[in-house]
Structure formats: C-alpha cells, structure tokens
PDB file of N, CA and C in Angstrom:
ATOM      1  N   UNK A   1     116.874  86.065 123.173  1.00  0.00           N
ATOM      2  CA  UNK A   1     116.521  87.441 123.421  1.00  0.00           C
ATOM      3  C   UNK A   1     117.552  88.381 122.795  1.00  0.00           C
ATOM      4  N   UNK A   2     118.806  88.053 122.914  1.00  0.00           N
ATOM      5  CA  UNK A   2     119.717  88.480 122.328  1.00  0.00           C
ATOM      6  C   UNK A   2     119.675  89.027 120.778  1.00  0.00           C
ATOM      7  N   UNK A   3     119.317  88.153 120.303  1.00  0.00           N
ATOM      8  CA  UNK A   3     119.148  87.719 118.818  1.00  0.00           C
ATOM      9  C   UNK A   3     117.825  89.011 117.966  1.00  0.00           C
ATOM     10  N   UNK A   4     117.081  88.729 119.592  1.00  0.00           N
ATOM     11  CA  UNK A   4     115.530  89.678 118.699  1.00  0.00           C
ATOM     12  C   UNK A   4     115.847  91.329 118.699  1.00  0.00           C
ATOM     13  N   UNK A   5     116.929  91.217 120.224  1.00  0.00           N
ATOM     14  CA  UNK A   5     117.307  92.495 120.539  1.00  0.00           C
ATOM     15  C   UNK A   5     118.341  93.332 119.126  1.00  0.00           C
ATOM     16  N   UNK A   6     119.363  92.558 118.470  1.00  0.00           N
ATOM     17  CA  UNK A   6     119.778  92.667 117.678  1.00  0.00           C
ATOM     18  C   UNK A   6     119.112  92.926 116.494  1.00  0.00           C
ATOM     19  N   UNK A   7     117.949  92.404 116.156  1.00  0.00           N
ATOM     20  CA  UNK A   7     117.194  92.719 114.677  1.00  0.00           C
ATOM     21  C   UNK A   7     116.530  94.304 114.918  1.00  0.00           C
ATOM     22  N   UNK A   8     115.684  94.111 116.436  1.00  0.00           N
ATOM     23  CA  UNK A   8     115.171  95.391 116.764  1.00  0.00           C
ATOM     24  C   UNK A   8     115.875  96.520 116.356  1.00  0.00           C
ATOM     25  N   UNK A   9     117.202  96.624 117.046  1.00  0.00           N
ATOM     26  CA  UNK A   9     117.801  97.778 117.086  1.00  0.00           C
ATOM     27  C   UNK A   9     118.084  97.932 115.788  1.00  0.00           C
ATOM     28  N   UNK A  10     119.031  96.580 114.798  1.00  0.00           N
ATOM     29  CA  UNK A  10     118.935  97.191 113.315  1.00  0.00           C
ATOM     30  C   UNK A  10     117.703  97.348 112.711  1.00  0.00           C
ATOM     31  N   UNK A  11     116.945  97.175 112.902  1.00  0.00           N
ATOM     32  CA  UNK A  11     115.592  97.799 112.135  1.00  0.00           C
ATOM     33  C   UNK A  11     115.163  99.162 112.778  1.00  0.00           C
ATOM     34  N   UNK A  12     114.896  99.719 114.048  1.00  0.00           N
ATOM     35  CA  UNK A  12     114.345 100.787 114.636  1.00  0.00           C
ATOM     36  C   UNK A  12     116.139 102.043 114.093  1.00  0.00           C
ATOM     37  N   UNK A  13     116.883 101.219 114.137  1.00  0.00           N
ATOM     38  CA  UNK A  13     118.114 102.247 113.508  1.00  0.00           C
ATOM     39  C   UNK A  13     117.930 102.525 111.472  1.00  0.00           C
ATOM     40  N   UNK A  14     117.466 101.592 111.195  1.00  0.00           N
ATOM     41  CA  UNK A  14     117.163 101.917 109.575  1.00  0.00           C
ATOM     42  C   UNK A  14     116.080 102.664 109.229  1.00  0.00           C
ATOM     43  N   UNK A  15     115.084 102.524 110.613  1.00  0.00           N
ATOM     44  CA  UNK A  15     113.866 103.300 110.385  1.00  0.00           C
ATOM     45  C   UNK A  15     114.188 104.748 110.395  1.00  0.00           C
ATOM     46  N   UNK A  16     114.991 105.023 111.189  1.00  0.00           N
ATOM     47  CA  UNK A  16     115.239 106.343 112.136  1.00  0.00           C
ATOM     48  C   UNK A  16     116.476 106.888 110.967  1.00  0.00           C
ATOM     49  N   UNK A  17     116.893 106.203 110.089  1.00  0.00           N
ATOM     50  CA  UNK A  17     117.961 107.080 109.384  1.00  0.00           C
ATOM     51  C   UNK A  17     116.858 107.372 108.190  1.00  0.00           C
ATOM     52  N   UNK A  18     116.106 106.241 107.795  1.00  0.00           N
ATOM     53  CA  UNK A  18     115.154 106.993 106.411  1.00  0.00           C
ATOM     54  C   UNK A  18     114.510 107.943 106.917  1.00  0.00           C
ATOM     55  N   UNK A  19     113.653 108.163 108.134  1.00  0.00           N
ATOM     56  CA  UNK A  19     113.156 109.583 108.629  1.00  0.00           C
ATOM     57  C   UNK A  19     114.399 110.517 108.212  1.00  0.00           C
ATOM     58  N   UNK A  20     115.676 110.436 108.837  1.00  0.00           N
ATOM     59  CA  UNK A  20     116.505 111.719 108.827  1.00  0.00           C
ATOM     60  C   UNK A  20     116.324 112.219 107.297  1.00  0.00           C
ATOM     61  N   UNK A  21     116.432 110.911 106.665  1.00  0.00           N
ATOM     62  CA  UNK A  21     116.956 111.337 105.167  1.00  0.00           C
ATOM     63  C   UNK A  21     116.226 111.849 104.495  1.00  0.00           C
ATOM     64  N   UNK A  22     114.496 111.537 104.680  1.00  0.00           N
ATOM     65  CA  UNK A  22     113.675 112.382 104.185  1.00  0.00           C
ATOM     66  C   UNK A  22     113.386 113.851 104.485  1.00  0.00           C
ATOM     67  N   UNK A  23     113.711 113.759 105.628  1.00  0.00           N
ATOM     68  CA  UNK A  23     113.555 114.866 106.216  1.00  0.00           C
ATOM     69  C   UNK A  23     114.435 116.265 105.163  1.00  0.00           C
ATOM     70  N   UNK A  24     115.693 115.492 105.004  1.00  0.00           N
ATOM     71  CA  UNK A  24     116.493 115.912 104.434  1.00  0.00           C
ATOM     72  C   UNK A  24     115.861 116.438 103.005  1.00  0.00           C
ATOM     73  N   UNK A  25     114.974 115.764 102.764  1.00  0.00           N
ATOM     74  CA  UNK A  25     114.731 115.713 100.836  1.00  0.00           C
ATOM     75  C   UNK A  25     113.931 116.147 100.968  1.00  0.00           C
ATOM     76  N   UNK A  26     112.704 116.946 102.045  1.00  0.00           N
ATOM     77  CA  UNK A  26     111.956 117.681 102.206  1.00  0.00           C
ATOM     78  C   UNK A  26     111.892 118.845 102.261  1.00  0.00           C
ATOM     79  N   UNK A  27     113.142 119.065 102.933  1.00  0.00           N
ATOM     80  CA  UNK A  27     113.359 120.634 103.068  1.00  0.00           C
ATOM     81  C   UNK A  27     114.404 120.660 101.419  1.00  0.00           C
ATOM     82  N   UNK A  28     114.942 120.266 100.670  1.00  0.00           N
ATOM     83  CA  UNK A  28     115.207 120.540  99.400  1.00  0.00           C
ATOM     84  C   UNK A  28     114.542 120.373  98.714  1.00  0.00           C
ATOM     85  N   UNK A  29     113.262 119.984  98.975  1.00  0.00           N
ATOM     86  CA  UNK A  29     112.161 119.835  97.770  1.00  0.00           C
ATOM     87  C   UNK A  29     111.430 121.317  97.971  1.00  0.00           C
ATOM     88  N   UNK A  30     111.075 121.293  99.453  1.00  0.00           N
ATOM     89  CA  UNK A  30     110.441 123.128  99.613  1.00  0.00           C
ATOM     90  C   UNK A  30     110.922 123.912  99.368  1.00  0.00           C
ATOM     91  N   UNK A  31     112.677 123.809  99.679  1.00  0.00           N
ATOM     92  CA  UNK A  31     113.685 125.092  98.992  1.00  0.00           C
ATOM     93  C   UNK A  31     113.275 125.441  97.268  1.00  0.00           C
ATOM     94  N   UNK A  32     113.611 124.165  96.634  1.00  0.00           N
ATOM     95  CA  UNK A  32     113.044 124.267  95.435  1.00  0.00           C
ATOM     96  C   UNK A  32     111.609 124.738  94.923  1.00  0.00           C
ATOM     97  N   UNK A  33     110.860 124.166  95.876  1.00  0.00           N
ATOM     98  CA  UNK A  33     109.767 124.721  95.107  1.00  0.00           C
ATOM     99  C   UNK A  33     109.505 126.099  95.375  1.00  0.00           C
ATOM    100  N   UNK A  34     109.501 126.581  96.190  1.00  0.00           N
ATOM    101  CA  UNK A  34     110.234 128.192  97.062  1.00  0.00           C
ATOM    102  C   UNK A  34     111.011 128.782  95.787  1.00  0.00           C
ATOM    103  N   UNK A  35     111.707 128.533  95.322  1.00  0.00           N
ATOM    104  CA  UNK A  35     112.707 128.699  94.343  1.00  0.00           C
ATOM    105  C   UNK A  35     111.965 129.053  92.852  1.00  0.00           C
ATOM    106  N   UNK A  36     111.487 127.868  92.518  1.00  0.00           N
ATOM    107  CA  UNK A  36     110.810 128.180  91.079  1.00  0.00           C
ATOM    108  C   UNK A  36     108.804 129.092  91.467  1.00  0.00           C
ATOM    109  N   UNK A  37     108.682 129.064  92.834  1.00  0.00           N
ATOM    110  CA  UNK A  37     107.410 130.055  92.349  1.00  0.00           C
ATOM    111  C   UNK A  37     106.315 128.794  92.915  1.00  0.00           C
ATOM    112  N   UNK A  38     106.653 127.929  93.026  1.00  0.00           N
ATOM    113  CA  UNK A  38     105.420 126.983  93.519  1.00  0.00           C
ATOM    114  C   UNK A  38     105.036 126.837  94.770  1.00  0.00           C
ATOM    115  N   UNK A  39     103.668 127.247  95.151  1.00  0.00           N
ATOM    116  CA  UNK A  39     103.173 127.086  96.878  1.00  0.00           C
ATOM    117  C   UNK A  39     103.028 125.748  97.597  1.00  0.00           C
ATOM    118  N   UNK A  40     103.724 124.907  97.295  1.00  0.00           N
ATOM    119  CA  UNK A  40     103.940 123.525  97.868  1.00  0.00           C
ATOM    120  C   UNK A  40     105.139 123.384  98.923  1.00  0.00           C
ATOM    121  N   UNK A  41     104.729 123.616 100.227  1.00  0.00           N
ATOM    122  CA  UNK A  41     105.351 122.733 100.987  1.00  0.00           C
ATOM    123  C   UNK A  41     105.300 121.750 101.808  1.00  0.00           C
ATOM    124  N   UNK A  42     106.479 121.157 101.935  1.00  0.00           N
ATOM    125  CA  UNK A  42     106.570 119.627 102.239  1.00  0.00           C
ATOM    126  C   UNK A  42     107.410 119.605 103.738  1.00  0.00           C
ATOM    127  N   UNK A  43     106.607 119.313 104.836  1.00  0.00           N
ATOM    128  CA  UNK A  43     106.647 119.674 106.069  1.00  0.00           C
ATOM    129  C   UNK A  43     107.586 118.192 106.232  1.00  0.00           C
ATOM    130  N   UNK A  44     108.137 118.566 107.638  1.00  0.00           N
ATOM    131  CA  UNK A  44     109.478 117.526 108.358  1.00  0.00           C
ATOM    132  C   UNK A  44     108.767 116.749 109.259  1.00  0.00           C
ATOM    133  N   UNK A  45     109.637 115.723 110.165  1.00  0.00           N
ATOM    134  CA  UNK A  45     109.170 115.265 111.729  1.00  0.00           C
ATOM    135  C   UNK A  45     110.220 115.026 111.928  1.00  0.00           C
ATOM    136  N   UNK A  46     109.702 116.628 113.257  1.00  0.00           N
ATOM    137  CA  UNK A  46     110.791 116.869 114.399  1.00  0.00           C
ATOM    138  C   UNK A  46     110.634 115.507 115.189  1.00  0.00           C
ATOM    139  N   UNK A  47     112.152 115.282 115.358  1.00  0.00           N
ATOM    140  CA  UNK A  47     112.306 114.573 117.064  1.00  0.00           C
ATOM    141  C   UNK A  47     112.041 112.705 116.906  1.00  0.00           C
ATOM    142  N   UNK A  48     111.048 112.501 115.916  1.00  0.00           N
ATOM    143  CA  UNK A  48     110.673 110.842 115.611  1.00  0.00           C
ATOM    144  C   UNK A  48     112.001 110.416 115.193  1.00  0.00           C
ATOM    145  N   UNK A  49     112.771 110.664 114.739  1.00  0.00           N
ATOM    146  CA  UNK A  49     113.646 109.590 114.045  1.00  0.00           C
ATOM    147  C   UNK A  49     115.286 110.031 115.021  1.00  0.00           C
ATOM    148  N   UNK A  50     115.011 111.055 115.582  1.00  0.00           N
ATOM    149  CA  UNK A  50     116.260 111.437 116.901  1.00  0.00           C
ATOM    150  C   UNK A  50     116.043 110.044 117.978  1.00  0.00           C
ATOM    151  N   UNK A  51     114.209 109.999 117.994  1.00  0.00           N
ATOM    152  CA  UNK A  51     113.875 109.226 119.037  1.00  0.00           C
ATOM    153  C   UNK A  51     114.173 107.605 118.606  1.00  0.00           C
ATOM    154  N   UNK A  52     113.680 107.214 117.420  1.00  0.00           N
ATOM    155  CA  UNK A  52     114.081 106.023 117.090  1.00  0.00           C
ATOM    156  C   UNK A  52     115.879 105.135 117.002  1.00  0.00           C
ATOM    157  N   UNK A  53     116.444 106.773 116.722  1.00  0.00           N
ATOM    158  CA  UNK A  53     118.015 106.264 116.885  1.00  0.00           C
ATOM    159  C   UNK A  53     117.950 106.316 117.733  1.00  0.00           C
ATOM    160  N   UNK A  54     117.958 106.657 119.381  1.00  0.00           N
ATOM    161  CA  UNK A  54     118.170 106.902 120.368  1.00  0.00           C
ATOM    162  C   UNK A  54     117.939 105.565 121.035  1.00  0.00           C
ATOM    163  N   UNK A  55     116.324 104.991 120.929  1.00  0.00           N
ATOM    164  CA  UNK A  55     116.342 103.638 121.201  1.00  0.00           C
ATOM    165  C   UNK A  55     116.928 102.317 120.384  1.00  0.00           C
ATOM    166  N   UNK A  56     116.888 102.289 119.449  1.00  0.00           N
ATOM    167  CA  UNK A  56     118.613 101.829 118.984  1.00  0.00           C
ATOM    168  C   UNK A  56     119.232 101.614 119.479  1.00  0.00           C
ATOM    169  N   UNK A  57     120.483 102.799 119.603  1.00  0.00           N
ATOM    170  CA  UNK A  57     121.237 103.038 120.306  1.00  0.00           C
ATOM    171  C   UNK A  57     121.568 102.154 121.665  1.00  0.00           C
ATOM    172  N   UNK A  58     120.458 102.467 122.247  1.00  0.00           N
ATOM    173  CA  UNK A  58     120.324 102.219 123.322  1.00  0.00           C
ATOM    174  C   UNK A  58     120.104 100.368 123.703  1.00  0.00           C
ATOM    175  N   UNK A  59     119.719  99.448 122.916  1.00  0.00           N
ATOM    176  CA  UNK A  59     119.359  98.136 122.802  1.00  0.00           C
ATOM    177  C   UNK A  59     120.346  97.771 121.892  1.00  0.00           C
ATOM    178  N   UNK A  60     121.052  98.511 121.279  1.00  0.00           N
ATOM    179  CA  UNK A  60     122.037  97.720 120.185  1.00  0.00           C
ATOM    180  C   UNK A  60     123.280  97.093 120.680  1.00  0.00           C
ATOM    181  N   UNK A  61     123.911  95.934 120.114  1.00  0.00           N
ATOM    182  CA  UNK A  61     125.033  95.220 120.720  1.00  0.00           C
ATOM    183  C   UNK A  61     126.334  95.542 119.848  1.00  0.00           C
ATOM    184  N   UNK A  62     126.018  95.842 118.597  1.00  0.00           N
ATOM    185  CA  UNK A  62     126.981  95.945 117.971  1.00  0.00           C
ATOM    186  C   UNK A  62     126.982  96.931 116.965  1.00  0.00           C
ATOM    187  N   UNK A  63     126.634  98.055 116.860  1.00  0.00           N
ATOM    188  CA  UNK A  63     126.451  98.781 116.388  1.00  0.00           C
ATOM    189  C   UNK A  63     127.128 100.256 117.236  1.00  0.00           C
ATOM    190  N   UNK A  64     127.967 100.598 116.505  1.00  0.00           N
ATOM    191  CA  UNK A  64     128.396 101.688 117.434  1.00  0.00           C
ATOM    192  C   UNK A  64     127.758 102.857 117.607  1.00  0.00           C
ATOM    193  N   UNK A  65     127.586 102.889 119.221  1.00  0.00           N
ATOM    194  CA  UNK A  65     126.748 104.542 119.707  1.00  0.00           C
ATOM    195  C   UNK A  65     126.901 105.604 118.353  1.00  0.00           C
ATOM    196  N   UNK A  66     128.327 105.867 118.496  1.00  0.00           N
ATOM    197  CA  UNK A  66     128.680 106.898 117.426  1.00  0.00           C
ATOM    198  C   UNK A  66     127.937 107.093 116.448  1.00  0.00           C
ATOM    199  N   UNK A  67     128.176 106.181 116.005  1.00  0.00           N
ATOM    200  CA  UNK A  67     127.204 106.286 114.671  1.00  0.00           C
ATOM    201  C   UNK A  67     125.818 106.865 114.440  1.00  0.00           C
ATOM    202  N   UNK A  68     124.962 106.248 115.487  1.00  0.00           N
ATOM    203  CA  UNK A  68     123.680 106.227 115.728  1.00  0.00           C
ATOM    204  C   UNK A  68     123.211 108.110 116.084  1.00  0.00           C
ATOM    205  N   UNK A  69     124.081 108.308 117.313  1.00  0.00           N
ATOM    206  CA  UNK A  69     124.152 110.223 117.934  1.00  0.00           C
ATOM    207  C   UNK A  69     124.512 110.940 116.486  1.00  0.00           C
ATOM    208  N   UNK A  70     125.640 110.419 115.616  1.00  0.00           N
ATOM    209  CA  UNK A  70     125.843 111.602 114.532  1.00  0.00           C
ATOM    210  C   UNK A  70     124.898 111.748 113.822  1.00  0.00           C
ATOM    211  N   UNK A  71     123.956 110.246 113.421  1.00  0.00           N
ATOM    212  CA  UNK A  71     122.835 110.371 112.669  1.00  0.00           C
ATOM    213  C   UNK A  71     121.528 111.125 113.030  1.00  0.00           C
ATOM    214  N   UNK A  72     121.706 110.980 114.078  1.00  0.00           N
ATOM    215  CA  UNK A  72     120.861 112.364 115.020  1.00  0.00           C
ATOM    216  C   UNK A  72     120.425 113.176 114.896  1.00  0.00           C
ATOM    217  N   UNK A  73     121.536 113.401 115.097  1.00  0.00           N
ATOM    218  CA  UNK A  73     122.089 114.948 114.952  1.00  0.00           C
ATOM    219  C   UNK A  73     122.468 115.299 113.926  1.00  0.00           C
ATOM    220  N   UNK A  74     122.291 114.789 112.949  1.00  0.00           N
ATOM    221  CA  UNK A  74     122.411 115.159 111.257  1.00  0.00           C
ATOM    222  C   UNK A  74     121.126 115.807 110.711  1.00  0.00           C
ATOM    223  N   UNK A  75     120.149 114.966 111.640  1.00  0.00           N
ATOM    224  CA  UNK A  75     119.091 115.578 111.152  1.00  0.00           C
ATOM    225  C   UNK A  75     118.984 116.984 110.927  1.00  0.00           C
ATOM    226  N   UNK A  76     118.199 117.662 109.712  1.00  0.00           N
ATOM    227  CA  UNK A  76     117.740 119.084 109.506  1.00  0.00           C
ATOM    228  C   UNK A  76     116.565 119.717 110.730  1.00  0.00           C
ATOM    229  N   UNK A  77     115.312 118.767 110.976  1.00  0.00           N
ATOM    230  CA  UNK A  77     114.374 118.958 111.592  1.00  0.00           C
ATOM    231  C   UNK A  77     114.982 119.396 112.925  1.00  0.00           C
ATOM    232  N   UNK A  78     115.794 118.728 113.044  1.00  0.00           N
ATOM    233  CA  UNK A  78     116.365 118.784 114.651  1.00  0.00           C
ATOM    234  C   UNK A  78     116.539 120.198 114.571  1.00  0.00           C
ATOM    235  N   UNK A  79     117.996 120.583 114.022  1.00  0.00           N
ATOM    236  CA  UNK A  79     118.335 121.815 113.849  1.00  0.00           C
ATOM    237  C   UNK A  79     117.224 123.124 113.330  1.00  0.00           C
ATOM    238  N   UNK A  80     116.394 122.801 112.297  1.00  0.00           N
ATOM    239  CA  UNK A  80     115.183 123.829 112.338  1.00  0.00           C
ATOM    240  C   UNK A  80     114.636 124.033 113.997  1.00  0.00           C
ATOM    241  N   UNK A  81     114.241 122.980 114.603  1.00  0.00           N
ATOM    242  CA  UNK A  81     113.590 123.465 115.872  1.00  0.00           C
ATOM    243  C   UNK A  81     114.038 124.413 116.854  1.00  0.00           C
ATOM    244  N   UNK A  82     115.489 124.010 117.141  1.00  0.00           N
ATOM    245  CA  UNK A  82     116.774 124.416 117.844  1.00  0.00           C
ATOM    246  C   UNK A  82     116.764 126.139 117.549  1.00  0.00           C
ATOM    247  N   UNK A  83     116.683 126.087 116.092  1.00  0.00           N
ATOM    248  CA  UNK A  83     116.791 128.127 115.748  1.00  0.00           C
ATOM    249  C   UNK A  83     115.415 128.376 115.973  1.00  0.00           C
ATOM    250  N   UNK A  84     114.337 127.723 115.341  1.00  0.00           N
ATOM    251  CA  UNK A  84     113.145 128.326 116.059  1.00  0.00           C
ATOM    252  C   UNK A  84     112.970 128.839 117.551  1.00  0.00           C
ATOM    253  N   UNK A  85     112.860 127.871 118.884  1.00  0.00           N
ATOM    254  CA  UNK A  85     112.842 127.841 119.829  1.00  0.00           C
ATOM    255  C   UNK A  85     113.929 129.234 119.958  1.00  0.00           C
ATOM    256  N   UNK A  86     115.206 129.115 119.476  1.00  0.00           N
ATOM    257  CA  UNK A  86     116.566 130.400 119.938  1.00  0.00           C
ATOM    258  C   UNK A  86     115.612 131.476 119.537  1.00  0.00           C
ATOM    259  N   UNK A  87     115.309 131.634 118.459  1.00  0.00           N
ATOM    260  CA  UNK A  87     114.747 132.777 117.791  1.00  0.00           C
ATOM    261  C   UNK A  87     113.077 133.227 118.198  1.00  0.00           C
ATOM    262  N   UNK A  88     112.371 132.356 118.859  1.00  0.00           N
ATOM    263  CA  UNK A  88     111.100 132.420 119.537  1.00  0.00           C
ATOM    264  C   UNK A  88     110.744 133.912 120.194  1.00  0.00           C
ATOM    265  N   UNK A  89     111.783 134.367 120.899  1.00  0.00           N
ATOM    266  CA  UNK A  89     111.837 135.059 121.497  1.00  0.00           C
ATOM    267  C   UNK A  89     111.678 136.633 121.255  1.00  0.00           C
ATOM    268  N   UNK A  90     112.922 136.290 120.334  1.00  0.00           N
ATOM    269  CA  UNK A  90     113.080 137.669 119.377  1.00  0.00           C
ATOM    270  C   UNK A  90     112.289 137.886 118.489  1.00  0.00           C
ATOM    271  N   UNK A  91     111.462 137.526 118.442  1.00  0.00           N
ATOM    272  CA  UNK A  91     110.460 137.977 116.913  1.00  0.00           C
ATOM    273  C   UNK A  91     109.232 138.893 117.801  1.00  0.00           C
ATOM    274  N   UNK A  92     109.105 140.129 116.737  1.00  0.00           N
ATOM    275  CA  UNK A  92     108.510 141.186 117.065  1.00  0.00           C
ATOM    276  C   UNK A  92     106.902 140.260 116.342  1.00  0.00           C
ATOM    277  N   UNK A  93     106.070 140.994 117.331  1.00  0.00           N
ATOM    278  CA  UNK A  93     104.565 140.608 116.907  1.00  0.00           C
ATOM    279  C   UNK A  93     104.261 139.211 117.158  1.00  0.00           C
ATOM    280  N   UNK A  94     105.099 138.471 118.053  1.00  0.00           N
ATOM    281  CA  UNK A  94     105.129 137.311 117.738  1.00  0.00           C
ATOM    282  C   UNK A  94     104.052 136.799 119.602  1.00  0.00           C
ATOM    283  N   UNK A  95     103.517 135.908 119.704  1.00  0.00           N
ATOM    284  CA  UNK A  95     102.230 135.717 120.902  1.00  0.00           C
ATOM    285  C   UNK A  95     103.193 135.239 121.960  1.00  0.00           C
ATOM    286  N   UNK A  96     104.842 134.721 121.668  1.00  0.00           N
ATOM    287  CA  UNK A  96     105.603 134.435 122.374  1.00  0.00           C
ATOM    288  C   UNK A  96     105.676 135.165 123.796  1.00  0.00           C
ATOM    289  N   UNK A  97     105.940 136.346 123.678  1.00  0.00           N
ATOM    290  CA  UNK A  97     105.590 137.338 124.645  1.00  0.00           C
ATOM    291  C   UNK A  97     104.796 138.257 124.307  1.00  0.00           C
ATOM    292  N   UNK A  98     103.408 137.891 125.161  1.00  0.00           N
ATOM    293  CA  UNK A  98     101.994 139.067 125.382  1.00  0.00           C
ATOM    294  C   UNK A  98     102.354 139.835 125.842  1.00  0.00           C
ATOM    295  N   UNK A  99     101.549 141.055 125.780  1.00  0.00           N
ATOM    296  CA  UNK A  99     101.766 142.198 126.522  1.00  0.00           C
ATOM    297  C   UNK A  99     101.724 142.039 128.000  1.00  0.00           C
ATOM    298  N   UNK A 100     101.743 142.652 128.753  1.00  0.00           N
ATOM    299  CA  UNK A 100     101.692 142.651 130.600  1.00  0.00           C
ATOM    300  C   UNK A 100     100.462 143.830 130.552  1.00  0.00           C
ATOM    301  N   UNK A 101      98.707 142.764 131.066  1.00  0.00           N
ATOM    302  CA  UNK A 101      97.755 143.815 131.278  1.00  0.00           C
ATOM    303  C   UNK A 101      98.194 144.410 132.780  1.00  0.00           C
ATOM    304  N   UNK A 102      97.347 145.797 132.597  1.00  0.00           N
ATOM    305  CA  UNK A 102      98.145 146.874 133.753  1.00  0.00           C
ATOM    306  C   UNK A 102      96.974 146.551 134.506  1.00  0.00           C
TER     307      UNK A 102
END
C-alpha cells in the first residue's frame, strides 16, 4: 500500500504542477495575443491543480510539503481569482451589488 501510495502522490503531484505551468503559458499566450491585436483568448483552471497538489501533499511520504504549498501557490489562476473576488466588490455597474428595491 505503501508503494501505490507513493506512485499516487508522485503522479497526482506531476499532474498538478503541469496544470500550474500551463496555466502559466496561458495567461502569456493571452497577454500576447492582447498585445499584437488578436481576439484569442486562452482561459486558466482555477483551483484543479491547487487541489491536486494538495492531495499529494497530503498522501506523500517523501516528498516535501514545502514544495508541493509553494507550487500552489505559484499558480497565476489562483492569484487571478484572489483580485477578482478583492475587487468584486468595487466595480461600478457590476450585479455584485443590486440595487435595494424600496
């Protein structure tokens, strides 16, 4: 059990860093195309690959926590959500806050 637990976690941890990394090459591919004039963008996934390190993490024997939380939290998606949600609020016109019918 040991043994399967060990492959799991290195595999659900390799899965969860290529999510980050794309994630990563997504939002520099939209910057770019943003950049030169082209209407192509190339959308993220929030939270899947936070979640996959996390269980990792969490089943791994030899793999240090550390590692796994910085990769995390490296993610871009993560951090896009984080200012969205902060900034939710403050945006004028926004359905966040309806009016109050009288």
């Amino acid at each position: 059990m040991s043994m399967f637990l060990s492959i799991a976690s290195v595999i659900l941890a390799l899965l969860g860093a290529f999510i980050v990394i794309m994630n990563c090459a997504c939002v520099v591919v939209s910057l770019r195309n943003q950049h030169r004039g082209i209407d192509r963008h190339h959308s993220t996934v929030p939270f899947v690959g936070q979640l996959l390190l996390c269980v990792a993490g969490s089943i791994s024997a030899f793999i240090p926590r550390w590692i796994l939380w910085s990769a995390a939290f490296a993610d871009i998606s993560l951090w896009f959500m984080l200012i969205f949600l902060v900034r939710l609020p403050f945006r004028r016109g926004s359905q966040a806050s309806p009016p109050i019918p009288k």
